[in-house]
Protein backbone atom coordinates (compact mmCIF):
# COMPACT_ATOMS: atom_id res chain seq x y z
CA UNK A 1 8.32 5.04 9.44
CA UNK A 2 10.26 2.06 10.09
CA UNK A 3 14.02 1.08 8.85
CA UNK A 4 13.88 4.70 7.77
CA UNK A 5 12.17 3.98 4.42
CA UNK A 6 9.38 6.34 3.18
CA UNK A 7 6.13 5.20 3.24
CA UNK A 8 5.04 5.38 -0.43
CA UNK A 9 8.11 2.95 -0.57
CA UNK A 10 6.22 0.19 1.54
CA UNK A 11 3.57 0.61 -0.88
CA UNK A 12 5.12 0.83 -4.21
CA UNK A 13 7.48 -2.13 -4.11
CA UNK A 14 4.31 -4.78 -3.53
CA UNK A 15 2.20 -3.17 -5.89
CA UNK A 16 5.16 -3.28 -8.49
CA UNK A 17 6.32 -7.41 -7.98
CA UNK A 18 2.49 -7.85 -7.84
CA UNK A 19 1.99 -6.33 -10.89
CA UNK A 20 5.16 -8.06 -12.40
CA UNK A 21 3.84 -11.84 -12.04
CA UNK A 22 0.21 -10.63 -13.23
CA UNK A 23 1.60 -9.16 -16.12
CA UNK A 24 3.61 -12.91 -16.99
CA UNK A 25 1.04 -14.64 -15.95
CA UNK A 26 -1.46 -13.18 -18.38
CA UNK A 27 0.48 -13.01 -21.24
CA UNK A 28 1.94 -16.90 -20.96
CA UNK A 29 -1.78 -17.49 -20.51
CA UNK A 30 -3.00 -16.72 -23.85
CA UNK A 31 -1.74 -17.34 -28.22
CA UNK A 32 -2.92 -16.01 -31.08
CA UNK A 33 -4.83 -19.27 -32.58
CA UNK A 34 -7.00 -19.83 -35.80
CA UNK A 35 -8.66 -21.95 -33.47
CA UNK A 36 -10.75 -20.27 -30.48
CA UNK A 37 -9.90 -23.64 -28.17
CA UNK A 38 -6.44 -23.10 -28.80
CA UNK A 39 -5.41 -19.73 -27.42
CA UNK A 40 -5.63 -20.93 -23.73
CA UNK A 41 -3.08 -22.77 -21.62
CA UNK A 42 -2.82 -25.37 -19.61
CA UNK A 43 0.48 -25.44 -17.61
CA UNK A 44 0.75 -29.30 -15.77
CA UNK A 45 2.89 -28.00 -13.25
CA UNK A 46 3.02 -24.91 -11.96
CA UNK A 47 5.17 -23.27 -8.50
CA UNK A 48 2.51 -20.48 -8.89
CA UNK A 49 -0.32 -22.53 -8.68
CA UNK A 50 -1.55 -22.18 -5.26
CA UNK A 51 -0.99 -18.60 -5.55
CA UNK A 52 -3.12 -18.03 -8.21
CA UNK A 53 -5.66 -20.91 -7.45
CA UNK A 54 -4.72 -22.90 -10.00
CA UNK A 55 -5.67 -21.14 -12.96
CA UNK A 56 -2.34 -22.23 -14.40
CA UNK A 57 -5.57 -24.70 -15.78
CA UNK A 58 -6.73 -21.72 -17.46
CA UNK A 59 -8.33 -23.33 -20.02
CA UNK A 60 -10.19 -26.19 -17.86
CA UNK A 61 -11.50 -23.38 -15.65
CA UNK A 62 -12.79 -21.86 -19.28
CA UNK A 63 -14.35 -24.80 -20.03
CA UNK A 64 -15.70 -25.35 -16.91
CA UNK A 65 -16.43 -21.92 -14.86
CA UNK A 66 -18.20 -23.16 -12.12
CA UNK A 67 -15.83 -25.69 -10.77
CA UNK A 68 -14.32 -24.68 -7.60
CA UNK A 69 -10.31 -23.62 -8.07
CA UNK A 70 -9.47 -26.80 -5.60
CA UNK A 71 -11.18 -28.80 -7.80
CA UNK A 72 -9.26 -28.27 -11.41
CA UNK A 73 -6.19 -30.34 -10.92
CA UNK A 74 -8.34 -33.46 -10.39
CA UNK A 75 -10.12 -32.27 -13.04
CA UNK A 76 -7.69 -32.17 -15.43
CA UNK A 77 -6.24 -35.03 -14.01
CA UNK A 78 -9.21 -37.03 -14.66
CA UNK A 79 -9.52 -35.90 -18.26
CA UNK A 80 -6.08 -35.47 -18.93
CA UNK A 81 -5.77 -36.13 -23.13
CA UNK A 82 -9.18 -34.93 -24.09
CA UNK A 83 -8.11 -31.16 -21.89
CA UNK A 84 -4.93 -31.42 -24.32
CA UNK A 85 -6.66 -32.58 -27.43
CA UNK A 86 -9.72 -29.80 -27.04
CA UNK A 87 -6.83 -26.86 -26.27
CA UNK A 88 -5.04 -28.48 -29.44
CA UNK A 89 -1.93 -29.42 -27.30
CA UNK A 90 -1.41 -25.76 -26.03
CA UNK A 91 0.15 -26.77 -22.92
CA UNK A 92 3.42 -26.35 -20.79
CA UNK A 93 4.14 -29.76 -19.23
């Protein structure tokens, strides 16, 4: 196979970096929390959003499900304080 590098190798090494920014990405998405509205993030900027459609706004797209992924930065734009006052302030700026 080509450069001389096994097959299973071609697969593996996606599947692992994959994997690898899943893996942050869920756990920097959620705290423990008292609070139920306070466990999920909202990260204001974000190199990964596109990448992950913007769910760096996890807890606008909680809040509102059916709003289409191109549509949460305005979103949370729009509603800015009252996002970060409902999510308690759980946010990376």
């Amino acid at each position: 196979f080509g450069f001389g590098m096994p097959v299973w190798l071609y697969v593996l090494v996606p599947v692992w970096l994959g994997q690898s920014l899943i893996s942050i990405r869920t756990y920097a998405e959620h705290q423990w929390s008292e609070h139920p509205e306070g466990r999920t993030v909202i990260v204001e900027r974000s190199p990964l959003s596109f990448l992950f459609l913007n769910n760096n706004l996890h807890f606008v797209h909680h809040k509102s499900p059916t709003i289409a992924w191109y549509r949460l930065p305005k979103l949370f734009r729009d509603r800015r304080e009252e996002w970060l006052r409902m999510n308690n302030g759980y946010a990376y700026p």
